[in-house]
N, C-alpha and C. Protein backbone atom coordinates (compact mmCIF):
# COMPACT_ATOMS: atom_id res chain seq x y z
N UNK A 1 -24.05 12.33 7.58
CA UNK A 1 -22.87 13.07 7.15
C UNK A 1 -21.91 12.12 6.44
N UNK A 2 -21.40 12.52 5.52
CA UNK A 2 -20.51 11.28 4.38
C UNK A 2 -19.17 11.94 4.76
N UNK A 3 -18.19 10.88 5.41
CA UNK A 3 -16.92 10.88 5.14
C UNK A 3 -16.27 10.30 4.51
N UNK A 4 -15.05 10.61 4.10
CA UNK A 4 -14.54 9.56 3.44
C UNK A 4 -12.83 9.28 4.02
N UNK A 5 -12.30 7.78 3.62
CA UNK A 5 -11.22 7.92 4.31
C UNK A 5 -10.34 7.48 3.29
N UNK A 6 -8.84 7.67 3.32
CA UNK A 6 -8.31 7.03 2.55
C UNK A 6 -7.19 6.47 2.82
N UNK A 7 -6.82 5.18 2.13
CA UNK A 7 -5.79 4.42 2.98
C UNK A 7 -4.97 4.03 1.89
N UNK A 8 -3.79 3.35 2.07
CA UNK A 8 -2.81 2.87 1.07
C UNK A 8 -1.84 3.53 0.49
N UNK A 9 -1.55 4.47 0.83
CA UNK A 9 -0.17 5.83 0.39
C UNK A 9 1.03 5.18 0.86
N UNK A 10 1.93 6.03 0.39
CA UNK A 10 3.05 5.21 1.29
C UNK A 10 4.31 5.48 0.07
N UNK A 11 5.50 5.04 0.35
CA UNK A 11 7.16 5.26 -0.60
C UNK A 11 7.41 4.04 -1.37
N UNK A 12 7.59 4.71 -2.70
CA UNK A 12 7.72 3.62 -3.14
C UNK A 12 8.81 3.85 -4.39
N UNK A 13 9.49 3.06 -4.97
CA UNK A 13 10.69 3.32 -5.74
C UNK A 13 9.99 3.68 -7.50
N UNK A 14 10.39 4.67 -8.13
CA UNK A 14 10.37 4.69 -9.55
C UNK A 14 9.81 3.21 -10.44
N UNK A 15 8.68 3.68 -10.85
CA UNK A 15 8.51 1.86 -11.59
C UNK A 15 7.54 1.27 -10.61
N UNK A 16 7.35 1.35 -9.29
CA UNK A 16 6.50 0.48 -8.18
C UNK A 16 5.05 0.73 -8.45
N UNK A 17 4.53 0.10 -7.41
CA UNK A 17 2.53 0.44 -8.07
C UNK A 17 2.16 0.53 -6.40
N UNK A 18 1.26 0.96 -6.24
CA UNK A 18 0.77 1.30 -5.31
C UNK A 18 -1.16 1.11 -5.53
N UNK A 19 -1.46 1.05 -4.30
CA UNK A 19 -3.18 0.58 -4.76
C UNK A 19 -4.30 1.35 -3.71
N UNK A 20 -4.57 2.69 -3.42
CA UNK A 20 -5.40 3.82 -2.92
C UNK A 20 -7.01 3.03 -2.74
N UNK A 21 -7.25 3.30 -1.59
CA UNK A 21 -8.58 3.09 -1.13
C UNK A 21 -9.05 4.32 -0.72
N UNK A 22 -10.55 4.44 -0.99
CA UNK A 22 -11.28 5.47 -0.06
C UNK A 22 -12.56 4.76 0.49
N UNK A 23 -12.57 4.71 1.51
CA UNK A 23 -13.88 4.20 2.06
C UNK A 23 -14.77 5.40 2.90
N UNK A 24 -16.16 5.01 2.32
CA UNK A 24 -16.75 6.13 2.33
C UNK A 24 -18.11 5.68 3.58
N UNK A 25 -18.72 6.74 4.08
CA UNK A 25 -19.82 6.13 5.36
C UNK A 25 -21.07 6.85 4.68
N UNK A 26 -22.14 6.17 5.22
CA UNK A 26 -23.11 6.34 4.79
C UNK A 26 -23.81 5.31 3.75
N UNK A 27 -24.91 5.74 3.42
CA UNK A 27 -25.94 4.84 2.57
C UNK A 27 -25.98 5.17 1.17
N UNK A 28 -25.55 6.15 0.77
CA UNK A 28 -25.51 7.14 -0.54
C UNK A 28 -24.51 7.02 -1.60
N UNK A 29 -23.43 5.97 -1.13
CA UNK A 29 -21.93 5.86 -1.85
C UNK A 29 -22.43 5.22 -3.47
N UNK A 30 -23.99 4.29 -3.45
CA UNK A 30 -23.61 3.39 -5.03
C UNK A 30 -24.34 4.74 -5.61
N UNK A 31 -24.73 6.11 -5.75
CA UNK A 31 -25.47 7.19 -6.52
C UNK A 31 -24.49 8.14 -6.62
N UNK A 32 -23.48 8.16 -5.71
CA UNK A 32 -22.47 9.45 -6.15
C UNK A 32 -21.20 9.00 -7.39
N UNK A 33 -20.79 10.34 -8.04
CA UNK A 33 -19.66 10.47 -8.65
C UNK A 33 -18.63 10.24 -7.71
N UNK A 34 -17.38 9.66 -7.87
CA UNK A 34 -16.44 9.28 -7.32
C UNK A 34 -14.73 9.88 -7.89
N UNK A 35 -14.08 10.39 -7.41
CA UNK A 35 -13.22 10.71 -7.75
C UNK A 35 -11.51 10.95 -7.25
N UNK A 36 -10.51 11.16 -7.79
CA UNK A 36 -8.93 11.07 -7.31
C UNK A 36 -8.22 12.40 -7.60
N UNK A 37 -7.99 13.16 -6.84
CA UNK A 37 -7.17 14.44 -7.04
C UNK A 37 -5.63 14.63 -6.24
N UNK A 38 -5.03 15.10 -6.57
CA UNK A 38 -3.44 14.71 -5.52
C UNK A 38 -3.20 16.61 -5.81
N UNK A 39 -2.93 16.62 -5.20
CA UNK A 39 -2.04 17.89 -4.67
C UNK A 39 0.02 17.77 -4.00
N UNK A 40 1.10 18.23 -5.35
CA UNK A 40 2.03 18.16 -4.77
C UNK A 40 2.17 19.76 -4.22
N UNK A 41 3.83 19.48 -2.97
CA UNK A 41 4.25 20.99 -2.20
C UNK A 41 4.19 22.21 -4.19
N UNK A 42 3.65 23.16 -3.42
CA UNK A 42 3.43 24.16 -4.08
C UNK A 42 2.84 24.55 -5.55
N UNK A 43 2.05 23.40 -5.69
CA UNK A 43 1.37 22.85 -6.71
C UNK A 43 -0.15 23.34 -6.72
N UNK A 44 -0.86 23.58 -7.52
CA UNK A 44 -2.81 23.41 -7.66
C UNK A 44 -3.08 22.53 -7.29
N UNK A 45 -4.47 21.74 -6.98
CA UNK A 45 -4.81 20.62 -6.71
C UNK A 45 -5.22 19.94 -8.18
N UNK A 46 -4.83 18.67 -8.69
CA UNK A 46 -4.74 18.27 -10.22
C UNK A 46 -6.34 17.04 -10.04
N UNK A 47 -7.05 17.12 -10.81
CA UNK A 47 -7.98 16.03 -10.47
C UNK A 47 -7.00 14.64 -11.56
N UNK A 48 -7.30 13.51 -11.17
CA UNK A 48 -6.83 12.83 -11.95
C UNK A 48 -7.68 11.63 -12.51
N UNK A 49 -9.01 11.44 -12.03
CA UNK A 49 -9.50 10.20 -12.46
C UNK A 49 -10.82 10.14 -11.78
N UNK A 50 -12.27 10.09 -12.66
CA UNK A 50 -13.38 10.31 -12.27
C UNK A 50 -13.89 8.60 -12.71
N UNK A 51 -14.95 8.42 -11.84
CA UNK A 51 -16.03 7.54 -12.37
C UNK A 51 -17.19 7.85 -11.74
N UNK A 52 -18.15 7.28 -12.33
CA UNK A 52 -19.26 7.27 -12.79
C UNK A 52 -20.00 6.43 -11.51
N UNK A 53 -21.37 6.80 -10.91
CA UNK A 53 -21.76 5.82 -9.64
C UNK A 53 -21.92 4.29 -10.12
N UNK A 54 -21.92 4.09 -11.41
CA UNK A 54 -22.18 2.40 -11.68
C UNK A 54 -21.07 2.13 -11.82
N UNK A 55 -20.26 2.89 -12.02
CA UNK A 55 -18.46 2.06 -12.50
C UNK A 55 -18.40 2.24 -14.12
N UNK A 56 -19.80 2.56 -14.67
CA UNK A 56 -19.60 2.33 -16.24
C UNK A 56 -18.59 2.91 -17.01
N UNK A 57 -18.43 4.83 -16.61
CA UNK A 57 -17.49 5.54 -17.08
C UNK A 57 -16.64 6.03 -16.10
N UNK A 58 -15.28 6.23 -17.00
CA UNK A 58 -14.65 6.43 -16.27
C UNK A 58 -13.50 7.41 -17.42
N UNK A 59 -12.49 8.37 -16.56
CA UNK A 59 -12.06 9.82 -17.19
C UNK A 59 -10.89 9.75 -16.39
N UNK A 60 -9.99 9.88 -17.09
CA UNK A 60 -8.59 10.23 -16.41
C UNK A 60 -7.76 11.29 -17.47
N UNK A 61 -7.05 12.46 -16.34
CA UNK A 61 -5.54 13.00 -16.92
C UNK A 61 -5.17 12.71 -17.56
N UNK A 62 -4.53 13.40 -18.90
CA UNK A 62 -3.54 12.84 -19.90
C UNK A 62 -2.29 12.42 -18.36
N UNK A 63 -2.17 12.97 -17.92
CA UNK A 63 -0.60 12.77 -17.05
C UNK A 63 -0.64 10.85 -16.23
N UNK A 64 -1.94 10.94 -16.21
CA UNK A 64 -1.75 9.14 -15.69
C UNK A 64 -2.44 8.38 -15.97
N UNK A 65 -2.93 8.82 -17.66
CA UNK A 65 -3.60 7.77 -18.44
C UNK A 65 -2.66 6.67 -19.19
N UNK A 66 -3.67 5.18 -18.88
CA UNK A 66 -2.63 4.29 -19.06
C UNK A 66 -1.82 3.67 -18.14
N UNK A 67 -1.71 4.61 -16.77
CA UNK A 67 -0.78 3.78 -15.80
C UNK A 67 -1.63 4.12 -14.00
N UNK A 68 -2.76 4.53 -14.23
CA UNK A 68 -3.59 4.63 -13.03
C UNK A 68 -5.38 4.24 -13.27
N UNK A 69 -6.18 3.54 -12.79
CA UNK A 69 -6.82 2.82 -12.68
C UNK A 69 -7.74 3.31 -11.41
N UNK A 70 -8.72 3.90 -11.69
CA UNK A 70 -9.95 4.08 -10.85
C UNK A 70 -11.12 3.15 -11.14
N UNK A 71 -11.54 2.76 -10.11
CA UNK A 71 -12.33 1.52 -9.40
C UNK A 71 -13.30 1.87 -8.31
N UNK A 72 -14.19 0.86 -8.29
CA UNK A 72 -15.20 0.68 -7.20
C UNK A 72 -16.04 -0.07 -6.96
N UNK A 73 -16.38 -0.53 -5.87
CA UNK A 73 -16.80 -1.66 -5.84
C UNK A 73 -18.14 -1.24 -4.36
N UNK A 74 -19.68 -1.24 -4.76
CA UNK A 74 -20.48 -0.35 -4.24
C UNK A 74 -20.83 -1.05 -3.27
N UNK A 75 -20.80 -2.41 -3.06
CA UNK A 75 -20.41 -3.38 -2.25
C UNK A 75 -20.14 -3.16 -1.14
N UNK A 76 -19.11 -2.57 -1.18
CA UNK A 76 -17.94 -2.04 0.01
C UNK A 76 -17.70 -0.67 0.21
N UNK A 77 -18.51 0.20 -0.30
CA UNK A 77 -18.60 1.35 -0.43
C UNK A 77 -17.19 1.88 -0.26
N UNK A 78 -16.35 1.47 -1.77
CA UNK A 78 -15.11 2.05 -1.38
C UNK A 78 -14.70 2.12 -2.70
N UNK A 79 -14.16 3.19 -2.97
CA UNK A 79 -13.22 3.45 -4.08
C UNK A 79 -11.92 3.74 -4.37
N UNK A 80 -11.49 3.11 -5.47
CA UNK A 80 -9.88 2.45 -5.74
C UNK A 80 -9.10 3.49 -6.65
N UNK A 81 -8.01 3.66 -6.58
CA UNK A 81 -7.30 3.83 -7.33
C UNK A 81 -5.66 2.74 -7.61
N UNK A 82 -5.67 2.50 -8.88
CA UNK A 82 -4.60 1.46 -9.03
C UNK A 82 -3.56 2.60 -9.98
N UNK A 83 -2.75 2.88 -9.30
CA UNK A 83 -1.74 3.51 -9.57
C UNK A 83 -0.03 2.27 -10.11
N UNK A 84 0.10 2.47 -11.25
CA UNK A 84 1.44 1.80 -11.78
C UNK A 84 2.59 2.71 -12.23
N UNK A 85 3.50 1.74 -12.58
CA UNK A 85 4.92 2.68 -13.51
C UNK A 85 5.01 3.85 -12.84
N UNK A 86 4.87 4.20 -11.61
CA UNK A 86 5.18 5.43 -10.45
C UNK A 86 6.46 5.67 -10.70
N UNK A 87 5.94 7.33 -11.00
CA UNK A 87 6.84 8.30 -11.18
C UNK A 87 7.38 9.37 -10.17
N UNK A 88 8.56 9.74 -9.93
CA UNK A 88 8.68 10.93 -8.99
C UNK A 88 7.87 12.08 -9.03
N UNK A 89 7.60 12.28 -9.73
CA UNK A 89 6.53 13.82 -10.30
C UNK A 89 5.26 13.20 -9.76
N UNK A 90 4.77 11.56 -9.30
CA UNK A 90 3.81 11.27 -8.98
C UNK A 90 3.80 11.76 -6.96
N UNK A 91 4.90 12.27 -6.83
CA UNK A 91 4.41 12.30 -5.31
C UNK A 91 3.88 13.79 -5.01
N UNK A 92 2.98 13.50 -4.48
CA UNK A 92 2.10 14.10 -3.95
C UNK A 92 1.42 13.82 -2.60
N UNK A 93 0.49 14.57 -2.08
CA UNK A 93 -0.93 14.06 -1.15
C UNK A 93 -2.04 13.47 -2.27
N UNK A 94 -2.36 12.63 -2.00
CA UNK A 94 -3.83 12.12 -2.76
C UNK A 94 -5.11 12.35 -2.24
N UNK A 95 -6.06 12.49 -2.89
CA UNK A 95 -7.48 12.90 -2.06
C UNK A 95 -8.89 11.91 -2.96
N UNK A 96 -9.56 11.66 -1.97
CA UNK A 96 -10.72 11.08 -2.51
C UNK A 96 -11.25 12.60 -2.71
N UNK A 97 -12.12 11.83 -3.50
CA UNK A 97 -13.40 13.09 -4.17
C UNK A 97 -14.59 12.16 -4.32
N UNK A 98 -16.40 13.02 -3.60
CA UNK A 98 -17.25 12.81 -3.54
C UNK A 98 -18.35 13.66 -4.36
N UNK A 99 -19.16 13.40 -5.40
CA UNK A 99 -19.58 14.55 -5.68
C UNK A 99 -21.23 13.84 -5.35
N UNK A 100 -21.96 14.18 -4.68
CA UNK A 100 -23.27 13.87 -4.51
C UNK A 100 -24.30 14.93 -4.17
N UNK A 101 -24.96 14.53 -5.00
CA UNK A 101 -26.55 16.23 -4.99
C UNK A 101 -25.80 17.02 -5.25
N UNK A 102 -24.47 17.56 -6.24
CA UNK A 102 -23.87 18.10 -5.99
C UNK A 102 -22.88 19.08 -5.64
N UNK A 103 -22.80 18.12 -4.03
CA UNK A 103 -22.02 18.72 -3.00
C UNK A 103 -20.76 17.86 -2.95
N UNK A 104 -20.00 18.53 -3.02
CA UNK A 104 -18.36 17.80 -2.71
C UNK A 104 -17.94 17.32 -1.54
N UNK A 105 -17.23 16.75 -1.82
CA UNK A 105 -17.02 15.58 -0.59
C UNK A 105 -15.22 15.31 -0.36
N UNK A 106 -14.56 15.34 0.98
CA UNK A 106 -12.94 15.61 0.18
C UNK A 106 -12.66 14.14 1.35
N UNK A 107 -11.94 13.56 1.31
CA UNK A 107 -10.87 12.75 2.69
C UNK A 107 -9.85 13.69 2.72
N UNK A 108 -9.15 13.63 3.77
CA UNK A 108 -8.34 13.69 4.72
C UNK A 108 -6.76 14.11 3.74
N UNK A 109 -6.60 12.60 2.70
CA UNK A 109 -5.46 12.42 1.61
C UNK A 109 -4.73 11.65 2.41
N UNK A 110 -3.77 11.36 1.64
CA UNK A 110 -2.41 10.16 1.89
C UNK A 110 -1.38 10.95 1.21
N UNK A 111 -0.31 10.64 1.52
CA UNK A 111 0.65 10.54 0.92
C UNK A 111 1.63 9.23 0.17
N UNK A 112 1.81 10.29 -0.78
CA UNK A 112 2.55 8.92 -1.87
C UNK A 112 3.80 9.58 -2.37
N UNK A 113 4.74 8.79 -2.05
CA UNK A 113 6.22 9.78 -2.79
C UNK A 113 6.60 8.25 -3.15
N UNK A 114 7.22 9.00 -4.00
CA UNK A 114 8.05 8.08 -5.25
C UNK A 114 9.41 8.41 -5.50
N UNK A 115 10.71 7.68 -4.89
CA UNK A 115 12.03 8.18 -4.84
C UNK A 115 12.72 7.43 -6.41
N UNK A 116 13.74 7.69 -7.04
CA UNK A 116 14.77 7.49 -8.44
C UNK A 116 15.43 6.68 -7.45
């Protein structure tokens, strides 16, 4: 069974960076799609940033292209997001995304707020 967890959320001021982990269980993490979706209060859920199981490609939102950074390292069966230049409109819950054989895969989420 593949979980995934995610760590590194947290408050941070307008302008700050923040750096999202998901660590994932199982044997299957270097073949799946990997992915970052955030959900703010009363919002859709927004995907924001896909890669590829080798790391080769990678797809992000117009909304945090340029200042967010998806990563992985199969190693450690864990995948990154490098979030910069944080914006208030950036707070949300964050969520890993798993897509393998696929079947979707969600964590738990973090939270990330961003105060002016």
């Amino acid at each position: 069974q593949v979980q995934l967890v995610e760590s590194g959320g947290g408050s941070v001021r307008t302008g700050g960076s923040l750096r999202l982990s998901c660590a994932a269980s199982g044997r299957t993490f270097s073949t799946a799609l990997m992915g970052w979706f955030r959900q703010a209060p009363g919002k859709e859920r927004e995907i924001l940033a896909i890669i590829s199981f080798n790391g080769a490609s990678t797809t992000y939102a117009d909304s945090v292209k340029g200042r967010f950074t998806i990563s992985r390292d199969n190693t450690k069966n864990t995948a990154y997001l490098q979030m910069t230049s944080l914006r208030p409109e950036d707070t949300a819950v964050y969520y890993c995304y798993m897509n393998l054989d696929s079947r979707a895969y969600w964590g738990q989420g973090t939270q990330v707020t961003v105060s002016s």
